[in-house]
Structure formats: structure tokens, C-alpha cells
C-alpha atoms as a PDB file:
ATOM      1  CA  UNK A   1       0.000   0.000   0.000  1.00  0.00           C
ATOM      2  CA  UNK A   2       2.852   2.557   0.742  1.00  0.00           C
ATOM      3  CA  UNK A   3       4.198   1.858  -1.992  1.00  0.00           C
ATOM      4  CA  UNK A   4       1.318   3.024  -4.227  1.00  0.00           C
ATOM      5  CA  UNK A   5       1.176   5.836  -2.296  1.00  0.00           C
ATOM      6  CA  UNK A   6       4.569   7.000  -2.564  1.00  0.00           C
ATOM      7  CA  UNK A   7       4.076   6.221  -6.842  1.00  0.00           C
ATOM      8  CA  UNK A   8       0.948   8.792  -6.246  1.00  0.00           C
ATOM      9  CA  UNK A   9       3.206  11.267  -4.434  1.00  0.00           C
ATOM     10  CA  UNK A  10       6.160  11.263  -7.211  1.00  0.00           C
ATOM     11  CA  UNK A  11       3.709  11.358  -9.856  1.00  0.00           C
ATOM     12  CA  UNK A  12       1.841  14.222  -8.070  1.00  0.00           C
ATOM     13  CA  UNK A  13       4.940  16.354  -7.528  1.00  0.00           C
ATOM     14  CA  UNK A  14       5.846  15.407 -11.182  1.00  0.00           C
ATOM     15  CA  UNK A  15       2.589  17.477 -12.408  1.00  0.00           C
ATOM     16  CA  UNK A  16       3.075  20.017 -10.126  1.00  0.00           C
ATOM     17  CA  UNK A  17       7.014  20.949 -11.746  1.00  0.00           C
ATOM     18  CA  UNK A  18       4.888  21.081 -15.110  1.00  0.00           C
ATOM     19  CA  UNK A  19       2.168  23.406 -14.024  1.00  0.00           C
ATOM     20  CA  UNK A  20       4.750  25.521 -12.760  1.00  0.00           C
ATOM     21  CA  UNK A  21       6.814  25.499 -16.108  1.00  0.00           C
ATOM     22  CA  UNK A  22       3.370  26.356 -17.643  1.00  0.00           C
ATOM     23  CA  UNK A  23       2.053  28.823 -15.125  1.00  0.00           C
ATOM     24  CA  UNK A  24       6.083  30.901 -15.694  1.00  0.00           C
ATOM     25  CA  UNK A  25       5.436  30.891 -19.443  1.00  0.00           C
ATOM     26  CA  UNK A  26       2.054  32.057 -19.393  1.00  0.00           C
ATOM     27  CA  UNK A  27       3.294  34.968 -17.095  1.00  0.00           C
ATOM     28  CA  UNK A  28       5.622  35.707 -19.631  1.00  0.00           C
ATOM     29  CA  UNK A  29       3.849  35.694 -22.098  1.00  0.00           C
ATOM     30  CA  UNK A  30       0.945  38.051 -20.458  1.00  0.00           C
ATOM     31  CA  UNK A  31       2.997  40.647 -18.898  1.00  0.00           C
ATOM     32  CA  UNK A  32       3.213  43.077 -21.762  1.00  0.00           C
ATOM     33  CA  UNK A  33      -0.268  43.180 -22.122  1.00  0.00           C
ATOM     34  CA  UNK A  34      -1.561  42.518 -18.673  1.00  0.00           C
ATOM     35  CA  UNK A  35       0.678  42.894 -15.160  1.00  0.00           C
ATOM     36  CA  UNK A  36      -2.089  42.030 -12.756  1.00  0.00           C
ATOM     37  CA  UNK A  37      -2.308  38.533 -15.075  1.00  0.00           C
ATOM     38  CA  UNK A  38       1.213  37.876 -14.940  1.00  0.00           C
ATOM     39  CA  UNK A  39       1.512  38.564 -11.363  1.00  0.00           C
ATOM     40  CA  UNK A  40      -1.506  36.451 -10.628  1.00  0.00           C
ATOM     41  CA  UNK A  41      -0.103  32.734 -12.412  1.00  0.00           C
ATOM     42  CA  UNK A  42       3.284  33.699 -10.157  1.00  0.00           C
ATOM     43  CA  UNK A  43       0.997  33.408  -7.063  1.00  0.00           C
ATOM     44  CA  UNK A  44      -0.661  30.515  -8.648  1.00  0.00           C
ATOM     45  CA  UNK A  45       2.966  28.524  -8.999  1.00  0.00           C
ATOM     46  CA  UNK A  46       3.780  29.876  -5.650  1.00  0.00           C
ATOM     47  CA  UNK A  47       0.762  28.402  -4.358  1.00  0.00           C
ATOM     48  CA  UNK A  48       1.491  24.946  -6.205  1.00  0.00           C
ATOM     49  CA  UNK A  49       4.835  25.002  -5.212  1.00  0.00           C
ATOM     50  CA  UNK A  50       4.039  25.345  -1.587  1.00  0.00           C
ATOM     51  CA  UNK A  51       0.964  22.667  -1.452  1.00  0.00           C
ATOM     52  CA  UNK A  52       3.314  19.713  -3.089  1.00  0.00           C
ATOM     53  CA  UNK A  53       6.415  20.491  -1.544  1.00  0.00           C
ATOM     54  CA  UNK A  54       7.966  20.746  -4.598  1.00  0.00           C
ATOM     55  CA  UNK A  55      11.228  22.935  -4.579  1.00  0.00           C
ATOM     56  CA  UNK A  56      11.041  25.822  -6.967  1.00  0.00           C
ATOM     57  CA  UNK A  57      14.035  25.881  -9.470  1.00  0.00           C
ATOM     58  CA  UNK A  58      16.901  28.414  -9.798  1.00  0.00           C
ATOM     59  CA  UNK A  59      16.194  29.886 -12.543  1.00  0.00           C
ATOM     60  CA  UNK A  60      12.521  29.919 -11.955  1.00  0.00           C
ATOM     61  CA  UNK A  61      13.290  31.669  -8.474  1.00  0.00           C
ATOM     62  CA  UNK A  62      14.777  35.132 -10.149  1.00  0.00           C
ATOM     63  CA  UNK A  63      11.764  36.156 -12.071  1.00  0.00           C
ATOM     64  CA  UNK A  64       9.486  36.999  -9.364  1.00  0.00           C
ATOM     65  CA  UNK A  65       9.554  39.044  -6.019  1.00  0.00           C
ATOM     66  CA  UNK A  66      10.071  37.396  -2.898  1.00  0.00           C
ATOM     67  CA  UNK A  67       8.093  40.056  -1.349  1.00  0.00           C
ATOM     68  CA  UNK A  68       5.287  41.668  -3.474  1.00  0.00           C
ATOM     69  CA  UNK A  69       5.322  38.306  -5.488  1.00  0.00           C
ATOM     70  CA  UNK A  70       5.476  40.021  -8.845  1.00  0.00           C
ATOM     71  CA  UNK A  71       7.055  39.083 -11.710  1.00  0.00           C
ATOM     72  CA  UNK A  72       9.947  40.417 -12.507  1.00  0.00           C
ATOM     73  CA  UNK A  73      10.985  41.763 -16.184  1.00  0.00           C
ATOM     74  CA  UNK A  74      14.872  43.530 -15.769  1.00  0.00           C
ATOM     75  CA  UNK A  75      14.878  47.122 -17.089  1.00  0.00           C
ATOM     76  CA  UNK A  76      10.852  47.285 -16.578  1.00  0.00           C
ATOM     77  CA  UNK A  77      10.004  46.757 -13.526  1.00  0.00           C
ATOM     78  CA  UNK A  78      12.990  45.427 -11.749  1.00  0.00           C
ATOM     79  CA  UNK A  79      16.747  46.989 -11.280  1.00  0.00           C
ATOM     80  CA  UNK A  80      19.873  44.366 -11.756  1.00  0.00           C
ATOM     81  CA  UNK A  81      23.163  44.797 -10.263  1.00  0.00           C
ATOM     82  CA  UNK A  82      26.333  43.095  -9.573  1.00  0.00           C
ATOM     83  CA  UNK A  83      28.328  43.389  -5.789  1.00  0.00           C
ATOM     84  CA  UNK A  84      31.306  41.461  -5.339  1.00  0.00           C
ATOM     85  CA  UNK A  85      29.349  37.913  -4.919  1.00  0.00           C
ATOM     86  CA  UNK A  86      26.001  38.932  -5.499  1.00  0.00           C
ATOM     87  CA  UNK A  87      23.619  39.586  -8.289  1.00  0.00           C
ATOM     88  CA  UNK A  88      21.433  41.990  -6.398  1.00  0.00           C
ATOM     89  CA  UNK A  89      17.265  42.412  -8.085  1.00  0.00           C
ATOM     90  CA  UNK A  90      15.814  45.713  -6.557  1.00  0.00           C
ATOM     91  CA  UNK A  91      12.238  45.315  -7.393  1.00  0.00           C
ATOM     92  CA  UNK A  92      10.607  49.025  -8.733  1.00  0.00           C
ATOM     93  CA  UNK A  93       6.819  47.224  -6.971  1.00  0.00           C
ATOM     94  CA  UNK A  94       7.703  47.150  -3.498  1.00  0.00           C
ATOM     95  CA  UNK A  95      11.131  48.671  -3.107  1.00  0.00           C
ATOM     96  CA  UNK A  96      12.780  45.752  -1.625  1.00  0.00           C
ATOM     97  CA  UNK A  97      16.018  43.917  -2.981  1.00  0.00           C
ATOM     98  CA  UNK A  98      17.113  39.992  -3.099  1.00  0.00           C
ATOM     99  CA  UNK A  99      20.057  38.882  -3.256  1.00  0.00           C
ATOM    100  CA  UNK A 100      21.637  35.655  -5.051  1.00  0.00           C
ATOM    101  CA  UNK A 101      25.143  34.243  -4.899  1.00  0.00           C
ATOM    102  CA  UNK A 102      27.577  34.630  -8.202  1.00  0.00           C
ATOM    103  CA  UNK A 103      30.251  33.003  -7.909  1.00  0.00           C
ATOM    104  CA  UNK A 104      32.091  34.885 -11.103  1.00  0.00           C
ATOM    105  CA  UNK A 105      35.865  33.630 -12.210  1.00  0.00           C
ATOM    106  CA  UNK A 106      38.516  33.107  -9.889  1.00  0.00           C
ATOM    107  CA  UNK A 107      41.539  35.342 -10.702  1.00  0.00           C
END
């Protein structure tokens, strides 16, 4: 029986990755005609993400505020900059930053 559960589970979370992939491109795809849309499908994922436990990817993880939960689109609504090990997003929304770990080229 556990095992047909756990089959359930992996299959579940399996779903879950896709509708996230889905939900990201669809925010893409909507933010230059509609914000409020985009924004909405990142708090959809969000929501997905947290009910399956599934871990939200790297490169999924930069395109939206930790804060506001926005998505974030450099140069429109969203400031990038480099510090020593850090790649630094200031979001224009809510006027908070987050920081992620670079690790450039060693000299």
C-alpha cells in the first residue's frame, strides 16, 4: 500500500514541476499586455509550489519578487546589479532587494 502511495506522491509532484513550467510561461507571455495577469499565475505557482512540496528551481526563483510576489521583467520593472558575490534584483513594486550568490571567475 505505501508503496502506491509514494508512486501517487512522485507522480503528483511530477505534475506540479509542469504546471509551474506552464504557469512561468504564461506569465511571460501576459505581462506586456496585462501585469495584474502575470503577477496572478506567479501566485498561482507559488501556491502549487508550496501545497506539493515541490522545490522551486533556480532559474525559476529570479523572475518573481520574494516580497510583493510580482514578476519580474529587468529594465521594466525590476533593477539588476552586480556586488562582489552577489547579483542583487531591486524590485521598482515594493522597493525591496534579493540577493543571489555569483560566484564569477577566480583570478
Amino acid at each position: 500500500m505505501k508503496r502506491i502511495f509514494k508512486i501517487r506522491k512522485d507522480k503528483n509532484k511530477k505534475i506540479a514541476m509542469e504546471r509551474i513550467y506552464d504557469l512561468f510561461e504564461e506569465a511571460e507571455k501576459a505581462y506586456k499586455k496585462n501585469h495584474q495577469l502575470a503577477n496572478r499565475c506567479i501566485q498561482l505557482a507559488r501556491k502549487i509550489q508550496m501545497k506539493y512540496k515541490v522545490r522551486m528551481p533556480a532559474e525559476l526563483k529570479r523572475k518573481f519578487c520574494k516580497h510583493c510576489l510580482h514578476f519580474l521583467v529587468p529594465s521594466l520593472n525590476c533593477r539588476v546589479r552586480l556586488q562582489k558575490n552577489h547579483i542583487v534584483y531591486y524590485c521598482l513594486d515594493c522597493k525591496k532587494f534579493t540577493r543571489f550568490v555569483h560566484k564569477g571567475k577566480e583570478r
